[in-house]
Protein backbone atom coordinates (compact mmCIF):
# COMPACT_ATOMS: atom_id res chain seq x y z
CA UNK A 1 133.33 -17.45 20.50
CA UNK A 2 131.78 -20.39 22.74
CA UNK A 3 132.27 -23.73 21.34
CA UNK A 4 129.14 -26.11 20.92
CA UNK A 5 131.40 -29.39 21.32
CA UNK A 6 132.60 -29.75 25.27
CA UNK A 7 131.62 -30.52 28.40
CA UNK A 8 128.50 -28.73 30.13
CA UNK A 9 129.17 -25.61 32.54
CA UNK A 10 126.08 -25.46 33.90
CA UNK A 11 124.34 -27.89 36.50
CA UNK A 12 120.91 -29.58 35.30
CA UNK A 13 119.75 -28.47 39.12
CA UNK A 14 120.94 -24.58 37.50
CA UNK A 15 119.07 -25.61 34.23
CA UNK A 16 116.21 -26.28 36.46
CA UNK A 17 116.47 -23.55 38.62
CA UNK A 18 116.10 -20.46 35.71
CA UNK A 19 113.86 -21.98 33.17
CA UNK A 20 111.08 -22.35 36.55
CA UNK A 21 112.02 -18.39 37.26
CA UNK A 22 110.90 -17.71 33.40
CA UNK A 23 108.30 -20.02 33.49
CA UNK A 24 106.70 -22.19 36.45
CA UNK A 25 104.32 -24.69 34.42
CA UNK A 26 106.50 -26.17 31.96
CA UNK A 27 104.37 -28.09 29.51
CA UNK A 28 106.82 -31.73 29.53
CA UNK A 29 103.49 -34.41 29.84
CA UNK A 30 106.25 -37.01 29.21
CA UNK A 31 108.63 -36.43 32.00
CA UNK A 32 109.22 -33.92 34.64
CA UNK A 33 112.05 -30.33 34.01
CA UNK A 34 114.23 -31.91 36.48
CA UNK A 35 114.69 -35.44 34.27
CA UNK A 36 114.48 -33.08 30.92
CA UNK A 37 117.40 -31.04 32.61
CA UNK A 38 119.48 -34.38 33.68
CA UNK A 39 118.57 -35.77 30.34
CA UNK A 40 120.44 -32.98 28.26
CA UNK A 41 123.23 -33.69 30.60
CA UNK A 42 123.75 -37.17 29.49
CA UNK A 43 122.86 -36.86 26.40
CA UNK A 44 125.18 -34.14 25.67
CA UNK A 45 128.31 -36.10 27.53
CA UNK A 46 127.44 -38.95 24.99
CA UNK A 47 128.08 -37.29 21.80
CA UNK A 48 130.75 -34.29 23.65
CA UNK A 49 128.35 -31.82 23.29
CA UNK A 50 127.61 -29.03 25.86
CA UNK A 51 124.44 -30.18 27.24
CA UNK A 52 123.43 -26.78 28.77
CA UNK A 53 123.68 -25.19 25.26
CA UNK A 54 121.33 -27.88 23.64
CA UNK A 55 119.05 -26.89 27.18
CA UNK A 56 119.17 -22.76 26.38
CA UNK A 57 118.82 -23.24 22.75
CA UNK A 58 115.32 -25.73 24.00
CA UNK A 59 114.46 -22.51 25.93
CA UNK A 60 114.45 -20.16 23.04
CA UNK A 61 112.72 -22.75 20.79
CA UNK A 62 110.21 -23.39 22.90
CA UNK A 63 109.74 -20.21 24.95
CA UNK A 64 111.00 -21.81 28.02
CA UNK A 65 108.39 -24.89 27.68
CA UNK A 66 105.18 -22.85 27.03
CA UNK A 67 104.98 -23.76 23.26
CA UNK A 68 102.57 -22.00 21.06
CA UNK A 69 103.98 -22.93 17.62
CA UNK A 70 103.94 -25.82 15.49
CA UNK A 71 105.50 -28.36 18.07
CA UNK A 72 103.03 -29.43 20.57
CA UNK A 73 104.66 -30.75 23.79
CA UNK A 74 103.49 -34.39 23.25
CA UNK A 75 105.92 -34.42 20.22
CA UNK A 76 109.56 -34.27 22.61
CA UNK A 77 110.78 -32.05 20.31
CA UNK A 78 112.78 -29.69 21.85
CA UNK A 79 114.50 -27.96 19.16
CA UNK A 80 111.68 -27.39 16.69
CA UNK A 81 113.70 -29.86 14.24
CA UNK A 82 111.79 -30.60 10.99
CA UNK A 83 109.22 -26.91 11.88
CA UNK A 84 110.14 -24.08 9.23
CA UNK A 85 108.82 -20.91 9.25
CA UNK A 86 106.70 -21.44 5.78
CA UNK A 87 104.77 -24.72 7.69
CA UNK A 88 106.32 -26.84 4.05
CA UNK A 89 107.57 -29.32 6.59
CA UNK A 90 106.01 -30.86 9.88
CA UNK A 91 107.91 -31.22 12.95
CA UNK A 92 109.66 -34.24 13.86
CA UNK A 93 107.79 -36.25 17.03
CA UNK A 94 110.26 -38.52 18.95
CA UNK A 95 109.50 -41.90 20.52
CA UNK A 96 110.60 -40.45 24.29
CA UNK A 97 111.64 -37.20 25.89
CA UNK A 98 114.96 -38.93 25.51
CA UNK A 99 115.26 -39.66 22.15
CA UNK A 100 114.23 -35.94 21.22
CA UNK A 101 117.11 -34.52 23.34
CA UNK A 102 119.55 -37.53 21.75
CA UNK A 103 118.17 -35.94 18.27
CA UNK A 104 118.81 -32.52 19.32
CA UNK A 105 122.18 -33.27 20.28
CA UNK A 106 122.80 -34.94 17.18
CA UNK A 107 121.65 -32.62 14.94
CA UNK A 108 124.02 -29.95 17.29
CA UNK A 109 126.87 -32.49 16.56
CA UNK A 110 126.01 -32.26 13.27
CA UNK A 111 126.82 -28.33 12.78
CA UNK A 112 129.58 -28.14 15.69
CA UNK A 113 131.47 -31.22 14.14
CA UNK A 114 132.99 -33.49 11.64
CA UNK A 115 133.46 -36.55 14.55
CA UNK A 116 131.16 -39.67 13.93
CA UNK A 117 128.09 -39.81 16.42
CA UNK A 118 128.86 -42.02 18.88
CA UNK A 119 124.66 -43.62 19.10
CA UNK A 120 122.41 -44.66 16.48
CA UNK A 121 121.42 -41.28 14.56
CA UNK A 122 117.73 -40.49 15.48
CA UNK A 123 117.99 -37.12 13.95
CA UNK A 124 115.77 -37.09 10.94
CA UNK A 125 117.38 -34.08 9.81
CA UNK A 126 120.90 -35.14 10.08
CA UNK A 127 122.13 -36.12 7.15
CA UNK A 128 120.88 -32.71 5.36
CA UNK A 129 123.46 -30.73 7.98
CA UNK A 130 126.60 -29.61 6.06
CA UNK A 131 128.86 -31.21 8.82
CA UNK A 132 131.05 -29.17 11.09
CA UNK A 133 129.89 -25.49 9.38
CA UNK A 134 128.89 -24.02 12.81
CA UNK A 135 131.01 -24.82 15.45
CA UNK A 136 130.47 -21.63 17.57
CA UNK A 137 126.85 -20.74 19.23
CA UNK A 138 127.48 -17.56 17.52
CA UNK A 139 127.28 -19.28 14.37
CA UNK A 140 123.77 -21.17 14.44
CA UNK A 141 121.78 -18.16 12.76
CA UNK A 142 122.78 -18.71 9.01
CA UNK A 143 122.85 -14.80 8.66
CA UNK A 144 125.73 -14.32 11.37
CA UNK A 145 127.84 -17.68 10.25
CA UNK A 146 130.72 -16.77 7.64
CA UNK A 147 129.31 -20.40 5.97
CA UNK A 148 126.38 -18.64 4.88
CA UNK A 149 124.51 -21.85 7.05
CA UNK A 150 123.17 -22.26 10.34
CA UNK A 151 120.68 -24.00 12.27
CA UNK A 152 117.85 -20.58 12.40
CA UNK A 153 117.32 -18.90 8.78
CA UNK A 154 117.54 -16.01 8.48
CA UNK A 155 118.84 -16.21 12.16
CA UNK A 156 120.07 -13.09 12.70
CA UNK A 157 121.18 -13.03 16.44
CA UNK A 158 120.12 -16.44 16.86
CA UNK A 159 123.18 -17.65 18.57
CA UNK A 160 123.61 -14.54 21.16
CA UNK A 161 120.12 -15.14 22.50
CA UNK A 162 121.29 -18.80 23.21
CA UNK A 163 123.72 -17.30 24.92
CA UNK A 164 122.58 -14.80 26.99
CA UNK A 165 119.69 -17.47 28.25
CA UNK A 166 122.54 -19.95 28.71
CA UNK A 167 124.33 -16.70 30.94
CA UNK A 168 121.17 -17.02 32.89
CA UNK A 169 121.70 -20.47 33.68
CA UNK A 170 125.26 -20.24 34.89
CA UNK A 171 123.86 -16.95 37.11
CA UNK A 172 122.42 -19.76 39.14
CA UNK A 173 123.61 -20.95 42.34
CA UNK A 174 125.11 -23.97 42.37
């Protein structure tokens, strides 16, 4: 099982580095892949949270930066929080690319952990998080977490694509 809470593996310059193989044109109007990538970083030292997880898990939700769903790039959501998959909610938009990777984060912090955040919460959705009920990656699809809860419904595999993008990443030279 790989732990959510920790200290990033992966380099932002590695981050960097495979998303641009997948896809060259990353739509980020509000700040360039290489600040995104050192943003995660930070981010996820602040609250202990691997920061290259939060950046594969922004990979699958946005398909690498293209977009194409309900988030629009302008929004610096990363993570499609507040987008479900019957449109009864809209997506969350976030001040600055920073505060939507701080809300990611969060809302990561959230499932991995019962530990107090250590910023102002500017996840909208955090306080509806059951606290500390996925603290694997494996565990983020609700339909492969022994809670019965996850970030993805049905989510079935959810987690092990994170993964395997986030193997990807760490293929990367250094």
């Amino acid at each position: 099982m790989m732990a959510i809470m920790g200290t990033a593996k992966a380099t932002a310059e590695q981050m960097v580095s495979y998303s641009l193989k997948a896809y060259s044109s990353p739509k980020l109007p509000n700040c360039t892949i290489q600040q995104l990538a050192q943003m995660f970083i930070e981010e996820g030292q602040a609250e202990g949270v691997r920061g290259d997880i939060a950046w594969a898990q922004s990979l699958q939700e946005t398909g690498y930066f293209r977009y194409g769903g309900a988030v629009l790039p302008s929004q610096n959501n990363y993570a499609g929080i507040g987008a479900v998959n019957s449109g009864a909610t809209s997506p969350a938009t976030f001040s600055s690319p920073r505060i939507g990777v701080r809300a990611q984060i969060q809302h990561l912090k959230a499932y991995a952990s019962t530990v107090a955040l250590n910023q102002a919460v500017v996840d909208p959705r955090f306080g509806y998080v059951t606290r500390g009920t996925a603290p694997y990656v494996e565990w983020l699809g609700a339909a492969d977490n022994p809670n019965g809860t996850g970030w993805a419904y049905p989510g079935a595999g959810y987690g092990a694509s994170i993964i395997a993008m986030l193997s990807g990443v760490l293929s990367e030279p250094k």
